[in-house]
Every structure is written in C-alpha cells, then in structure tokens.
N, C-alpha and C. Protein backbone atom coordinates (compact mmCIF):
# COMPACT_ATOMS: atom_id res chain seq x y z
N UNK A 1 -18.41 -59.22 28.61
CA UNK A 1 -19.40 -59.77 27.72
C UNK A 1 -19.84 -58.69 26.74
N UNK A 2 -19.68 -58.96 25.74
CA UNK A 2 -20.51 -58.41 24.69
C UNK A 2 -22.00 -57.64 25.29
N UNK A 3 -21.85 -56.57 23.92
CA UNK A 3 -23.87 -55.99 24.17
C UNK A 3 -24.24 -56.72 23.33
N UNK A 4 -25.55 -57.19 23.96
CA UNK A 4 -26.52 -57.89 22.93
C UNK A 4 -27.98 -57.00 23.13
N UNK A 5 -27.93 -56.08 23.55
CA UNK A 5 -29.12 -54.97 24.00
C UNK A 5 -30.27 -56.00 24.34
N UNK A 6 -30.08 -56.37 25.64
CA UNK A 6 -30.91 -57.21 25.95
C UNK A 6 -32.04 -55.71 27.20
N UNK A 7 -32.75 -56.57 26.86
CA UNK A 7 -34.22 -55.50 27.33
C UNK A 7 -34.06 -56.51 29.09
N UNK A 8 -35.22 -55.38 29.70
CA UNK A 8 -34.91 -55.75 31.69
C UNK A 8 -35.46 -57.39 31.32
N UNK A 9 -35.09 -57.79 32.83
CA UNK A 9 -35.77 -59.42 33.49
C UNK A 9 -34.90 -59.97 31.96
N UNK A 10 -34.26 -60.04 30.76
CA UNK A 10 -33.47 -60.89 29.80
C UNK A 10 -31.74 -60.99 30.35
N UNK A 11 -31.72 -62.32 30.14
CA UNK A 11 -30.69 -62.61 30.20
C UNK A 11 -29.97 -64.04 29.23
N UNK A 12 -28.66 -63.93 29.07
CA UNK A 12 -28.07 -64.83 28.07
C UNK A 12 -28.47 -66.77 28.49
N UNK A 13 -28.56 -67.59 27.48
CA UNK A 13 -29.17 -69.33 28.20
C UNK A 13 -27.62 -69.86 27.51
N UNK A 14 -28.12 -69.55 26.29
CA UNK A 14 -26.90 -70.38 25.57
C UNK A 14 -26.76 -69.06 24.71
N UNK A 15 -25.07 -69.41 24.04
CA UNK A 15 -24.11 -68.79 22.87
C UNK A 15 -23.01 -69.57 22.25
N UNK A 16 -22.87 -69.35 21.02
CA UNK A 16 -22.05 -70.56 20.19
C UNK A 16 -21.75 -69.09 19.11
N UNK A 17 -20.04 -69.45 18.65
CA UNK A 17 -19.77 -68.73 17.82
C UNK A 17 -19.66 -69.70 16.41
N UNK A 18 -19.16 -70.89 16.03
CA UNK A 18 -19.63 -71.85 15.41
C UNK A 18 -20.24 -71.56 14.06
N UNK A 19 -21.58 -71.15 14.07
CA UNK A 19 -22.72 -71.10 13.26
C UNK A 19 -22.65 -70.20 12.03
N UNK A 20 -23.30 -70.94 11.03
CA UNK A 20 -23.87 -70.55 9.57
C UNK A 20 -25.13 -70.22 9.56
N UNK A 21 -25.78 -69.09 8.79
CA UNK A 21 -27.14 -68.81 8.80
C UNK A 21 -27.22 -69.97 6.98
N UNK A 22 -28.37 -70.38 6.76
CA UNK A 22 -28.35 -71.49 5.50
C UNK A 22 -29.39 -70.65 5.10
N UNK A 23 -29.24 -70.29 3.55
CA UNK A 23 -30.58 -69.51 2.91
C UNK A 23 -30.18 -69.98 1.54
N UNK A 24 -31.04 -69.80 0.38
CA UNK A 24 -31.09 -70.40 -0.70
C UNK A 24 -29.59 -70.05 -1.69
N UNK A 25 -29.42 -68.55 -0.81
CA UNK A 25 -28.04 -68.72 -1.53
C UNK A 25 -26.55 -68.96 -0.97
N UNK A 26 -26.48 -69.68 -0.02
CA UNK A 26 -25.40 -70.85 0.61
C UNK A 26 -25.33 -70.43 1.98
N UNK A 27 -24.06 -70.96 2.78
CA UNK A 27 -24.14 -70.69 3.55
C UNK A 27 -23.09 -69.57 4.43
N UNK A 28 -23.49 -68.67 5.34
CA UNK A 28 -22.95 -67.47 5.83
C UNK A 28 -22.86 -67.46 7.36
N UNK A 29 -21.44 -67.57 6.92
CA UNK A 29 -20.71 -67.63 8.53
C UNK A 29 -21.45 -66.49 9.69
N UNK A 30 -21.74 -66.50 10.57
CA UNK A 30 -22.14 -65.37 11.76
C UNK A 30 -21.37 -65.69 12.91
N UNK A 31 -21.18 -64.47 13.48
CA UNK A 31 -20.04 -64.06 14.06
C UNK A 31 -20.66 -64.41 15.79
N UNK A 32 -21.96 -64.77 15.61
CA UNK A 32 -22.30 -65.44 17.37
C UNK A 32 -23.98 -65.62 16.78
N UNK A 33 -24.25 -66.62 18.07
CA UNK A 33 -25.21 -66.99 17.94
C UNK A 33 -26.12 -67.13 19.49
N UNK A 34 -26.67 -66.48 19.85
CA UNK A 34 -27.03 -66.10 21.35
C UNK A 34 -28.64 -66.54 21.91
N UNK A 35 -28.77 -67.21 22.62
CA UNK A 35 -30.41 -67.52 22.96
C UNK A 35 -30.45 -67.19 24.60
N UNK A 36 -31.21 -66.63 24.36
CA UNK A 36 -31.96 -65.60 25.67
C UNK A 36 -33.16 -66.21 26.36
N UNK A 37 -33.51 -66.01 27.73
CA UNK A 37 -34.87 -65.82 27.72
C UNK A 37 -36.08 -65.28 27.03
N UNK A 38 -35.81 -64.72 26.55
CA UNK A 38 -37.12 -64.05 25.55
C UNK A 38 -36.70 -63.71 23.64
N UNK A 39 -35.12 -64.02 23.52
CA UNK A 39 -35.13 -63.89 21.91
C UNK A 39 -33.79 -64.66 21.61
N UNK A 40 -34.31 -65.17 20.21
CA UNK A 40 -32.65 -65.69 19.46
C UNK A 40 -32.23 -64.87 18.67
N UNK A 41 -30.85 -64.14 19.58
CA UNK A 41 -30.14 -62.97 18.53
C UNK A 41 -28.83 -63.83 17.96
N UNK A 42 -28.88 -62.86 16.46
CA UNK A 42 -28.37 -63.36 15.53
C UNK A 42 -27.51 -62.44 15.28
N UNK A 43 -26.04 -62.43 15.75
CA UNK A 43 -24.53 -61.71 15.64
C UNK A 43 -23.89 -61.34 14.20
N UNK A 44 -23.79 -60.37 13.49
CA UNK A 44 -22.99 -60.54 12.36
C UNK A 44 -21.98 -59.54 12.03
N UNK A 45 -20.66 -59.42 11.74
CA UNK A 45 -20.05 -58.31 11.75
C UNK A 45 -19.39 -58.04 10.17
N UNK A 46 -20.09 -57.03 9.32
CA UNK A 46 -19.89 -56.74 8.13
C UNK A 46 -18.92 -55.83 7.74
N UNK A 47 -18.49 -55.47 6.19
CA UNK A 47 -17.22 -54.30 5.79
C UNK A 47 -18.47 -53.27 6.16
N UNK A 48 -17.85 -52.04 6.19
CA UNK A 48 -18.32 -50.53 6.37
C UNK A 48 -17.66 -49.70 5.66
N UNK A 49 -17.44 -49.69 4.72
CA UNK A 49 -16.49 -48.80 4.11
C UNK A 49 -15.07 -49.39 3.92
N UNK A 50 -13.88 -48.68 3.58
CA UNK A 50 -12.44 -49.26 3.38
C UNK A 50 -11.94 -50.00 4.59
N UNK A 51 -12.14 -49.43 5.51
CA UNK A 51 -11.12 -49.93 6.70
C UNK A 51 -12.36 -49.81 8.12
N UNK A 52 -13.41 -49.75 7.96
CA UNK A 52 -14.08 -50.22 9.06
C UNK A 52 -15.54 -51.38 9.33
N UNK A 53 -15.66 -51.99 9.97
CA UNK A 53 -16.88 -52.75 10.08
C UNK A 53 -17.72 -52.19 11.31
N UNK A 54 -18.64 -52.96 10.86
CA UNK A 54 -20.04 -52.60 11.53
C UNK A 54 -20.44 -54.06 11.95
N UNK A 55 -20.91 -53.65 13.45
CA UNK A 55 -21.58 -55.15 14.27
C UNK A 55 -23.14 -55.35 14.01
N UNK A 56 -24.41 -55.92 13.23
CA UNK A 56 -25.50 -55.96 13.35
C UNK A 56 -25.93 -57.40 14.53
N UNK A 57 -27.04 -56.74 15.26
CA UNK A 57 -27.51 -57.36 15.59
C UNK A 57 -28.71 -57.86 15.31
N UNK A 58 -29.47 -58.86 15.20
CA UNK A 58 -30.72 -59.27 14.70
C UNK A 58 -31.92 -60.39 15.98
N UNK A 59 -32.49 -59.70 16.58
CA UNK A 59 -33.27 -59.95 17.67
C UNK A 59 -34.73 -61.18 17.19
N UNK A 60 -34.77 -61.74 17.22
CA UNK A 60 -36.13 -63.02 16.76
C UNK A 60 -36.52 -63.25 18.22
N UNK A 61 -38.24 -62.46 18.43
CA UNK A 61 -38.17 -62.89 19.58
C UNK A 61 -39.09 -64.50 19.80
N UNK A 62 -38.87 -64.95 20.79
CA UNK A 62 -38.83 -66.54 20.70
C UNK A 62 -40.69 -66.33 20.51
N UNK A 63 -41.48 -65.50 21.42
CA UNK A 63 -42.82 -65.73 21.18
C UNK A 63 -43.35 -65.94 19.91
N UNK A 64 -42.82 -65.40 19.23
CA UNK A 64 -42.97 -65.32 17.73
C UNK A 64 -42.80 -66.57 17.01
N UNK A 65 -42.10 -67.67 17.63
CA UNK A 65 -41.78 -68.68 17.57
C UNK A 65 -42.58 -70.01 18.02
N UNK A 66 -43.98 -69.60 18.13
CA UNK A 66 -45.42 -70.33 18.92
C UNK A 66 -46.11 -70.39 18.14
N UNK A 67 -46.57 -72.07 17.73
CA UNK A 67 -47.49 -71.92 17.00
C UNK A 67 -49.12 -71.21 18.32
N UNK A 68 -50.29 -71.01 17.58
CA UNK A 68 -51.33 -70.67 17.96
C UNK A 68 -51.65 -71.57 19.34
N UNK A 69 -51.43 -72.90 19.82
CA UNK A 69 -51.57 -73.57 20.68
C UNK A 69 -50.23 -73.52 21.57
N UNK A 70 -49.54 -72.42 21.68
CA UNK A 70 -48.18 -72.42 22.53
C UNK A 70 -47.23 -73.56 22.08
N UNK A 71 -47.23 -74.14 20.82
CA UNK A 71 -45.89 -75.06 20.61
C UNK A 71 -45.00 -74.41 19.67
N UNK A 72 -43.93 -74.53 20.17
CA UNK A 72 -42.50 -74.46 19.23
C UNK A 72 -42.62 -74.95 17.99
N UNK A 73 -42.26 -73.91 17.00
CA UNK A 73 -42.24 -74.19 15.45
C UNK A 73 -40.63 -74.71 15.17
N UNK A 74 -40.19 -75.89 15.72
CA UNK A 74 -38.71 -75.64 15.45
C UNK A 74 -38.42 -77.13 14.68
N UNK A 75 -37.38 -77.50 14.02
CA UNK A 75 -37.46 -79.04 13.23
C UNK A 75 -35.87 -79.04 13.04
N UNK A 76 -35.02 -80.48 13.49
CA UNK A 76 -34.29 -80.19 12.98
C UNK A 76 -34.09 -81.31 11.66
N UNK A 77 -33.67 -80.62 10.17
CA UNK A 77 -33.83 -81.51 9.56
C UNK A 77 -31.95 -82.19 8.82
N UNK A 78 -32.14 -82.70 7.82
CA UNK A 78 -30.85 -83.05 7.19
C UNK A 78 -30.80 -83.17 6.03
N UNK A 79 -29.60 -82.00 5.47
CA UNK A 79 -29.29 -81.34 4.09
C UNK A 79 -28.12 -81.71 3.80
N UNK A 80 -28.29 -82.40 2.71
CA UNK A 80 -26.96 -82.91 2.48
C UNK A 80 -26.09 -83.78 3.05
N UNK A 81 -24.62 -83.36 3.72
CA UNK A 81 -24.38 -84.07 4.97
C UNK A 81 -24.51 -83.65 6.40
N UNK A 82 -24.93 -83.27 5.96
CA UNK A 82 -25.18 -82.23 7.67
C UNK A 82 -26.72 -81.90 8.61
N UNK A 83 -26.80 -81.62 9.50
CA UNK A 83 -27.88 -81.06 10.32
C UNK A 83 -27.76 -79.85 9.85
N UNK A 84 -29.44 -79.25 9.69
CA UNK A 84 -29.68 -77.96 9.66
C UNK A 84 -30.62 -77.82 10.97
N UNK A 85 -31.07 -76.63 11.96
CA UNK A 85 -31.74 -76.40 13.10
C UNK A 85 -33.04 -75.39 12.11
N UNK A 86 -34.05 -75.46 12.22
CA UNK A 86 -35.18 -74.59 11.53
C UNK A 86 -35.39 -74.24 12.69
N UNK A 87 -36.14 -72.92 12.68
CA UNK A 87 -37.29 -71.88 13.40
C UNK A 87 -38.09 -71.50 12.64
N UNK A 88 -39.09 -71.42 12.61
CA UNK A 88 -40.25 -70.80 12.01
C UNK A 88 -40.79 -69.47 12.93
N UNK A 89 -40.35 -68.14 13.08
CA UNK A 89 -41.09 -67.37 13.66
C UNK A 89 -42.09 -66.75 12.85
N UNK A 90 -43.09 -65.79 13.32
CA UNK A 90 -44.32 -65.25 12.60
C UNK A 90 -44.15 -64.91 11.02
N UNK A 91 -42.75 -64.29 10.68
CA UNK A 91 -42.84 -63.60 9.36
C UNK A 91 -41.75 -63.97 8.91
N UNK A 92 -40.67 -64.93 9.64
CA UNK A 92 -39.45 -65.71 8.70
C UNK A 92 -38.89 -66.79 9.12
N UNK A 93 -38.60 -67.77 8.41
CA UNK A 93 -37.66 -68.60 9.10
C UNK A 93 -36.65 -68.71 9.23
N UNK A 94 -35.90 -68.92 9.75
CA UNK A 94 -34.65 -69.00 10.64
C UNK A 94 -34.06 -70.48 10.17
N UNK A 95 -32.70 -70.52 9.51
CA UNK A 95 -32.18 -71.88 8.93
C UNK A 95 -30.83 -71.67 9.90
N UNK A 96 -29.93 -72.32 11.05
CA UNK A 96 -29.12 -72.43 11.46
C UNK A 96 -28.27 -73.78 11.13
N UNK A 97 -26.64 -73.67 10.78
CA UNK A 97 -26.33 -75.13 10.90
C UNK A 97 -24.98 -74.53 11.47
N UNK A 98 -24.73 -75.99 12.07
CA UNK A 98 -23.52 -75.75 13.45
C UNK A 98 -22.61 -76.39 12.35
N UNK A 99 -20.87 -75.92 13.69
CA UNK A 99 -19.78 -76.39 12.75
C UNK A 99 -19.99 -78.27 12.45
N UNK A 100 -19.66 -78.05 11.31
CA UNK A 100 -19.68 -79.58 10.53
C UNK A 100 -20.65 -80.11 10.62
N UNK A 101 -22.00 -79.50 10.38
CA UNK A 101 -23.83 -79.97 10.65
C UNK A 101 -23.64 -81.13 11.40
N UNK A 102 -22.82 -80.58 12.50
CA UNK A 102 -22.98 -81.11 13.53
C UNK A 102 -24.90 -81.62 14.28
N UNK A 103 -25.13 -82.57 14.19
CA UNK A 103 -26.47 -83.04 14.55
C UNK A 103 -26.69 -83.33 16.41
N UNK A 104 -25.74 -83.00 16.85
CA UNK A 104 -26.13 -82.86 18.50
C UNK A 104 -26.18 -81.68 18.85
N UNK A 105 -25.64 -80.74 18.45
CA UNK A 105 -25.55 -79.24 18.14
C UNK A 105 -26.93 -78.68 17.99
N UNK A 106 -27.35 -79.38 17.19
CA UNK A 106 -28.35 -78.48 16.73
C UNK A 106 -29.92 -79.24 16.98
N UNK A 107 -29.54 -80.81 17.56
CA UNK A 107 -30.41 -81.09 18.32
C UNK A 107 -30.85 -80.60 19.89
N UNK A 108 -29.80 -80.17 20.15
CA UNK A 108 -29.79 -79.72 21.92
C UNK A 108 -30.11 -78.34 21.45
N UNK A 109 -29.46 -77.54 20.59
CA UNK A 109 -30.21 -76.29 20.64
C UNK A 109 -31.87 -76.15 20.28
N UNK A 110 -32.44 -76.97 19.40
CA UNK A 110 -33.91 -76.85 18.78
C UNK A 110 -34.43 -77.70 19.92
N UNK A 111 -34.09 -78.23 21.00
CA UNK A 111 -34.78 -78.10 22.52
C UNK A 111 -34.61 -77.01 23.37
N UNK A 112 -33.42 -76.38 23.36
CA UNK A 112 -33.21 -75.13 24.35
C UNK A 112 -34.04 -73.90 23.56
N UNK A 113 -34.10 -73.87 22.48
CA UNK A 113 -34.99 -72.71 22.15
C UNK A 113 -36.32 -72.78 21.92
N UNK A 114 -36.94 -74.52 21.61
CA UNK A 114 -38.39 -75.22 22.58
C UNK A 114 -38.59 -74.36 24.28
N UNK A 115 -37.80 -74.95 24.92
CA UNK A 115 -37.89 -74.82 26.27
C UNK A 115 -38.37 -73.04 26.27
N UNK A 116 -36.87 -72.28 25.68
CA UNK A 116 -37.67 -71.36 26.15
C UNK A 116 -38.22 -70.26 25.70
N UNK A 117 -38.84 -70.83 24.81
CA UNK A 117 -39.94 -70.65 23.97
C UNK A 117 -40.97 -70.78 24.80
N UNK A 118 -41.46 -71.62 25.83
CA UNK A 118 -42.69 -71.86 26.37
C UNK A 118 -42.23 -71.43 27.65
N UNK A 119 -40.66 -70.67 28.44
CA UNK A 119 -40.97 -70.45 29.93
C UNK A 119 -39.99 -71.68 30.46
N UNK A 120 -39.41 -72.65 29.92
CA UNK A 120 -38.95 -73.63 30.75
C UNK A 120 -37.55 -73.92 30.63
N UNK A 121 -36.64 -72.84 31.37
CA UNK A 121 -35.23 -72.63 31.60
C UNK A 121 -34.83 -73.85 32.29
N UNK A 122 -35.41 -74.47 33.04
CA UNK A 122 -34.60 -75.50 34.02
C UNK A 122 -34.02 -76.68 32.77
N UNK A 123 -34.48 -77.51 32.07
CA UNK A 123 -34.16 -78.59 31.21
C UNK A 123 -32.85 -77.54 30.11
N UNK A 124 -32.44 -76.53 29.88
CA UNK A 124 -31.46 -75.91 29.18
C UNK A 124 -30.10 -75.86 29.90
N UNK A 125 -29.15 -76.78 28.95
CA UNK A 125 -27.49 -77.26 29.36
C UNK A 125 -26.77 -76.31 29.20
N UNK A 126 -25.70 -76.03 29.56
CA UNK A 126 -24.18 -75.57 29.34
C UNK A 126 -24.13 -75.93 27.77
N UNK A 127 -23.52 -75.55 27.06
CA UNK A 127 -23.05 -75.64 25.60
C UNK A 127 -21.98 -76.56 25.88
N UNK A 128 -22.21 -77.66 25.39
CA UNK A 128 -20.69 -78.68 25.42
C UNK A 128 -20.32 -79.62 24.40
N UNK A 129 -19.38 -79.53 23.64
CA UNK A 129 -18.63 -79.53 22.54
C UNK A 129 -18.39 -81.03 22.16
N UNK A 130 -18.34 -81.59 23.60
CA UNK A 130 -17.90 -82.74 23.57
C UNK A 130 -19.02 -84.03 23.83
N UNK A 131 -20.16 -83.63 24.11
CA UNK A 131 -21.47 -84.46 23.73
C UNK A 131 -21.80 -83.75 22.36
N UNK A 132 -21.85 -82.93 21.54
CA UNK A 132 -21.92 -83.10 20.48
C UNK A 132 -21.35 -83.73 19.35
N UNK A 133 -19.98 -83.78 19.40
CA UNK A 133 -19.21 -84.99 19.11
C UNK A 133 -19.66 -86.31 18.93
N UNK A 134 -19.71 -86.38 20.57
CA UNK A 134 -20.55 -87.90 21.04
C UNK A 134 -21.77 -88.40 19.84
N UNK A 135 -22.83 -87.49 20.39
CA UNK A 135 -23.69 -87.62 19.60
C UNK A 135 -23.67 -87.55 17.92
N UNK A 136 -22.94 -87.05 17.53
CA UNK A 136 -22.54 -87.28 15.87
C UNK A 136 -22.04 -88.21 15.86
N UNK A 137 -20.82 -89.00 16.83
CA UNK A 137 -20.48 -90.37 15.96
C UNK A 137 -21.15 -91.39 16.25
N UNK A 138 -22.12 -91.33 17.29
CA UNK A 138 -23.00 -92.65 17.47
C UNK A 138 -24.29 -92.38 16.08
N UNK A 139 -24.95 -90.91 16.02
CA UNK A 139 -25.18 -90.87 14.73
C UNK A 139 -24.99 -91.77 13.43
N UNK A 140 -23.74 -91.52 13.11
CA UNK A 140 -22.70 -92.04 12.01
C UNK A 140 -22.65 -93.43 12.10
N UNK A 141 -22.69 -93.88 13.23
CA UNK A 141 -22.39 -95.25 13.42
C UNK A 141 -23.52 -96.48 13.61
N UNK A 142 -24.53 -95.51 13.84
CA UNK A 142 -26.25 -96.42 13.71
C UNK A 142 -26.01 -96.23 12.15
N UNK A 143 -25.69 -95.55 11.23
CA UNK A 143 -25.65 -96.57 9.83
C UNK A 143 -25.19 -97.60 9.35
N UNK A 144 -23.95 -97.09 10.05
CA UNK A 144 -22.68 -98.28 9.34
C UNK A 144 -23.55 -99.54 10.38
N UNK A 145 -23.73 -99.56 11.33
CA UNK A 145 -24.06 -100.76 12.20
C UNK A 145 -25.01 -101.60 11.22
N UNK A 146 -26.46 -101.18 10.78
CA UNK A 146 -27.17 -101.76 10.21
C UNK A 146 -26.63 -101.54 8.43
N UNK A 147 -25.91 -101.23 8.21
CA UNK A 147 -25.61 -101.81 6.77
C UNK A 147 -24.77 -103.01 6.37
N UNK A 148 -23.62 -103.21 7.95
CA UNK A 148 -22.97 -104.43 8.33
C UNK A 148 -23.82 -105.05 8.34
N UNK A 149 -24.61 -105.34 9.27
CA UNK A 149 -25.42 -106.71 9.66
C UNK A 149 -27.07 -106.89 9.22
N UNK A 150 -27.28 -105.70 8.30
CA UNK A 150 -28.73 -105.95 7.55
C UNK A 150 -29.84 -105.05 8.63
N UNK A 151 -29.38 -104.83 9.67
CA UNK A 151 -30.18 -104.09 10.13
C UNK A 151 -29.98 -103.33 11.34
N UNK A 152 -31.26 -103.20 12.42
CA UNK A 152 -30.19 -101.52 13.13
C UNK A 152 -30.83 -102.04 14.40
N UNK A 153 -30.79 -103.72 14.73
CA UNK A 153 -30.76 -104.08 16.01
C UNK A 153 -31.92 -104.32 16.80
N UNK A 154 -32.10 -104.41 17.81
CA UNK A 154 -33.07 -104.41 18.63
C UNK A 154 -33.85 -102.92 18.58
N UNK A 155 -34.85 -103.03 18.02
CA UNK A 155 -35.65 -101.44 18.12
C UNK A 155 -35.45 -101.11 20.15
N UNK A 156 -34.85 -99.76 19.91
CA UNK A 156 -34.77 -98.93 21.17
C UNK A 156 -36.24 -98.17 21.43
N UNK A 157 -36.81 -98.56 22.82
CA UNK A 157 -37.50 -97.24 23.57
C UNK A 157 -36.90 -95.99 23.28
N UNK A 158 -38.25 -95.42 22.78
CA UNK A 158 -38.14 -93.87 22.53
C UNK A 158 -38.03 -93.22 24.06
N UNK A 159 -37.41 -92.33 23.78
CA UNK A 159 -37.14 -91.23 25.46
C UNK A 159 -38.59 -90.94 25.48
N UNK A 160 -38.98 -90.63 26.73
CA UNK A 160 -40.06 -89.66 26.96
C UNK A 160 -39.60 -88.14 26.56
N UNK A 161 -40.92 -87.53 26.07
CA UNK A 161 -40.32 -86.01 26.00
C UNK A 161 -41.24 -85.64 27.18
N UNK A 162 -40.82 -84.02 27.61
CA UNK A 162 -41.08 -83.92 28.79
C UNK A 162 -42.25 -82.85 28.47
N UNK A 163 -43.55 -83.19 29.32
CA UNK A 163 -44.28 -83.05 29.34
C UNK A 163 -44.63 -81.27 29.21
N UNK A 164 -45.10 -80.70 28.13
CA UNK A 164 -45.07 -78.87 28.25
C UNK A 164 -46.58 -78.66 29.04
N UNK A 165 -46.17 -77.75 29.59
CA UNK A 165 -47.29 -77.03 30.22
C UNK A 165 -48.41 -75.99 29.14
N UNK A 166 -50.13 -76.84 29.66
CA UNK A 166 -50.39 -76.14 29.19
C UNK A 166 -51.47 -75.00 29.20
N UNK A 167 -51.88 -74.23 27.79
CA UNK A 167 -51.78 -72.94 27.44
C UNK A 167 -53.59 -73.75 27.75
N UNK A 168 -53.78 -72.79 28.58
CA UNK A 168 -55.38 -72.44 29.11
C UNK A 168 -56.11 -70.68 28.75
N UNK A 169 -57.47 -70.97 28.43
CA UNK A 169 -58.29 -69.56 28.50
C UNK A 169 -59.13 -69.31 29.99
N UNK A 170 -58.95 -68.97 30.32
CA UNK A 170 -60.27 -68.01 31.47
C UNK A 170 -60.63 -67.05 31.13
N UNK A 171 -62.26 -66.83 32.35
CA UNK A 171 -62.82 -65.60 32.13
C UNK A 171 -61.87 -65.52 33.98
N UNK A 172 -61.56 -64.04 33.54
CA UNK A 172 -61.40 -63.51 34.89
C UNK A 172 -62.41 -63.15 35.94
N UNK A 173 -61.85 -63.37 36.94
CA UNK A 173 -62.81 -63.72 38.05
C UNK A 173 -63.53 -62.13 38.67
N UNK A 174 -63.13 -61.41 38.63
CA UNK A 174 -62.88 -59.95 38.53
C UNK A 174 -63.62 -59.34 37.71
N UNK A 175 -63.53 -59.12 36.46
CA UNK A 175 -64.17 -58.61 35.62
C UNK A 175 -64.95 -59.38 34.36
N UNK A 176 -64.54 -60.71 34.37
CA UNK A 176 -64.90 -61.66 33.24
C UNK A 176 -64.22 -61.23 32.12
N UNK A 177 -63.04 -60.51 31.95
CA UNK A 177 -62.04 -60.49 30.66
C UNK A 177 -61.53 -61.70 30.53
N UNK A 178 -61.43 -62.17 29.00
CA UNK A 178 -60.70 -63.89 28.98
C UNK A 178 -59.27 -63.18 29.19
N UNK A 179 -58.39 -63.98 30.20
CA UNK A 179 -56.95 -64.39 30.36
C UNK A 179 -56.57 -65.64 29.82
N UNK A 180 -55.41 -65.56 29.31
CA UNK A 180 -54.99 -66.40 28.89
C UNK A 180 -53.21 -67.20 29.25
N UNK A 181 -53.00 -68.39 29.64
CA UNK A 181 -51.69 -68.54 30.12
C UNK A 181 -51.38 -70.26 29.97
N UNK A 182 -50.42 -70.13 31.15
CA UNK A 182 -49.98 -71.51 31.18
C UNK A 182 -51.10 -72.22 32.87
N UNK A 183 -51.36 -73.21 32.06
CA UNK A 183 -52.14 -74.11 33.42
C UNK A 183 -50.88 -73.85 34.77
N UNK A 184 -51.95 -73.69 36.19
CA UNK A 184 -51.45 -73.57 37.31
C UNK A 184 -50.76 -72.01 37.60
N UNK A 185 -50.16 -71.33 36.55
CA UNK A 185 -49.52 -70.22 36.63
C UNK A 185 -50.69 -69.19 37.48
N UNK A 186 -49.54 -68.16 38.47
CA UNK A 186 -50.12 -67.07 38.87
C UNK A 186 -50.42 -65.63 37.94
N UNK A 187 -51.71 -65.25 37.20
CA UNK A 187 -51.83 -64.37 36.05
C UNK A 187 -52.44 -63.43 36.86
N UNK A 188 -52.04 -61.62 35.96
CA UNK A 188 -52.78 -60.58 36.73
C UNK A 188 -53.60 -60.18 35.31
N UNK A 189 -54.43 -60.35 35.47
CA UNK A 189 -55.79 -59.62 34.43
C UNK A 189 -55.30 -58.43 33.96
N UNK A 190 -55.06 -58.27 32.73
CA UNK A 190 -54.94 -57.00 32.13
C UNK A 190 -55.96 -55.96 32.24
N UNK A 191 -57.16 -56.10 32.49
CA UNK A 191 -57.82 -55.30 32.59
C UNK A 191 -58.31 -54.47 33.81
N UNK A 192 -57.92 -55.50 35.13
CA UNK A 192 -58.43 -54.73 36.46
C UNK A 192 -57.47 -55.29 37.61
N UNK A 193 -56.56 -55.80 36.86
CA UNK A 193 -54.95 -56.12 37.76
C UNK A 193 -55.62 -57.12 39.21
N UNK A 194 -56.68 -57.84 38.82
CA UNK A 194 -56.52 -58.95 39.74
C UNK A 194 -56.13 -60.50 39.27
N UNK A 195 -55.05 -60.70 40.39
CA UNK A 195 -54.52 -62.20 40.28
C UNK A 195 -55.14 -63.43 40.42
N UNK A 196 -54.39 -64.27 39.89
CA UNK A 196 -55.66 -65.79 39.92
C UNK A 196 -54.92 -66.72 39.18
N UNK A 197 -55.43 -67.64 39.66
CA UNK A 197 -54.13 -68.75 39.35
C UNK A 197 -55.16 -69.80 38.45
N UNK A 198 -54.53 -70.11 37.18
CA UNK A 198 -55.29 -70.23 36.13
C UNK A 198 -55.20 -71.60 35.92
C-alpha cells in the first residue's frame, strides 16, 4: 500500500483512482482519491523537472468539514452531464467528479465522508463499481420513463436517513468546564481528566 502519512489510531475507509478534482478552470485528473477516518487525502503526481515527478499529497481533514452543529457540509450536485461530489471544509471547497459523473459514485461517497465526518464507520461500503453502474442507469432511466408516459409513476417513499448522533454541551461534573461531544459518548474533561458520559 501506498504512504498516505496517515497520523496514529488513522486508517484507510475508502480509495478510488477514477477521480477529477472540478475547479473553474476544468477538470484535473488525480492520481487517487483516499478517505480515512479522520481526512480526505487528495493524490496527485506532477512533472519535476525533465525526467522526474513528484507525488503531492493533500490532507482535508474531515472535522473541518462540520458545520457549527456537527453536520456534514457535503452536496452532491449536477453539472452538465454528470455528478459532481462538493465538500465544503473551513477555508475551501472541495469539487470531486467520478469516472463518467458517475452519480452513484459520488452519491455513496458524499455519505461515506458524512459518516465519517461525524464518527460513524459502520454504515461505510466496499467501493463497488458495479452498483454504481446500477445506480446511473436506473438514474438515466427515471427520465426516459416519465417522458414516455407523461410522468414518473407512482411517487416512491423516501428512504429513511439514518439518524446522526447528537452534538451535546456539558458542564463537567468535576470542575464545571463546558465539554462538549456526541450524546451518550464516554468524554474525559480536558481540564481535570475526569470521565462522564455525556
């Protein structure tokens, strides 16, 4: 495996080599695309001179990626013909689009980097090629369906989304410093290292 200078307790969720970074001036192939427990690194391998290249890596860490109430700044929208995946972290955004704006691609990823964004590894898949597919031609095909027959059928139940855990203040019990976390979680007070479940 590749270095991705991942810092202790980090480890790799998902990786796709696939991906375009999208910025106002088109779009630029990157050489991997990696989501971690704690950051979305961004792979790119450039010229260096005549005959050598250089690997950059570019680290976005996901906290940065919270709005003020612990939610994910992430959207995926549609440019042109294709899916684009947005991030909004603190000081830039982040424009990703998968091969052939692919729209399951980059729907399953702008949940896996939701998830763990807030702590919640269990709901994050295997990368698979072939539900993204899936999901693009049923895409494609809820148009054509309702342009045949005037319309797009029996309105479908929305999925449930799954419920995020949430972001609570306390005074610590200990010293009365506010802590701050996820409801139910075990927290140690920064200030006098006693635990308490918030």
């Amino acid at each position: 495996m590749k270095s991705y200078n991942l810092d202790r307790g980090e480890f790799v969720v998902l990786q796709r080599s696939d991906v375009s970074l999208v910025s106002e001036e088109g779009r630029n192939p990157l050489d991997e695309v990696v989501l971690t427990n704690k950051s979305l690194v961004l792979v790119v391998t450039v010229p260096d001179g005549a005959f050598r290249t250089a690997r950059y890596l570019k680290r976005l860490p996901l906290e940065q990626a919270l709005d003020d109430l612990g939610v994910p700044r992430t959207a995926v929208t549609k440019v042109d013909n294709g899916y684009v995946l947005n991030v909004a972290f603190s000081d830039e955004t982040v424009s990703l689009c998968f091969a052939g704006g692919s729209a399951g691609a980059a729907r399953r990823w702008e949940q896996a980097i939701s998830s763990a964004a807030v702590g919640d590894l269990d709901g994050i898949g295997a990368d698979d090629e072939t539900g993204d597919m899936l999901g693009d031609l049923l895409e494609e095909t809820k148009g054509t369906f309702g342009a045949l027959f005037g319309g797009t059928g029996q309105p479908r139940k929305k999925a449930e989304l799954p419920k995020r855990p949430m972001t609570v203040t306390k005074r610590c019990v200990g010293c009365h410093a506010p802590i701050v976390g996820r409801k139910g979680t075990v927290v140690t007070c920064s200030y006098c290292d006693t635990k308490q479940t918030l």
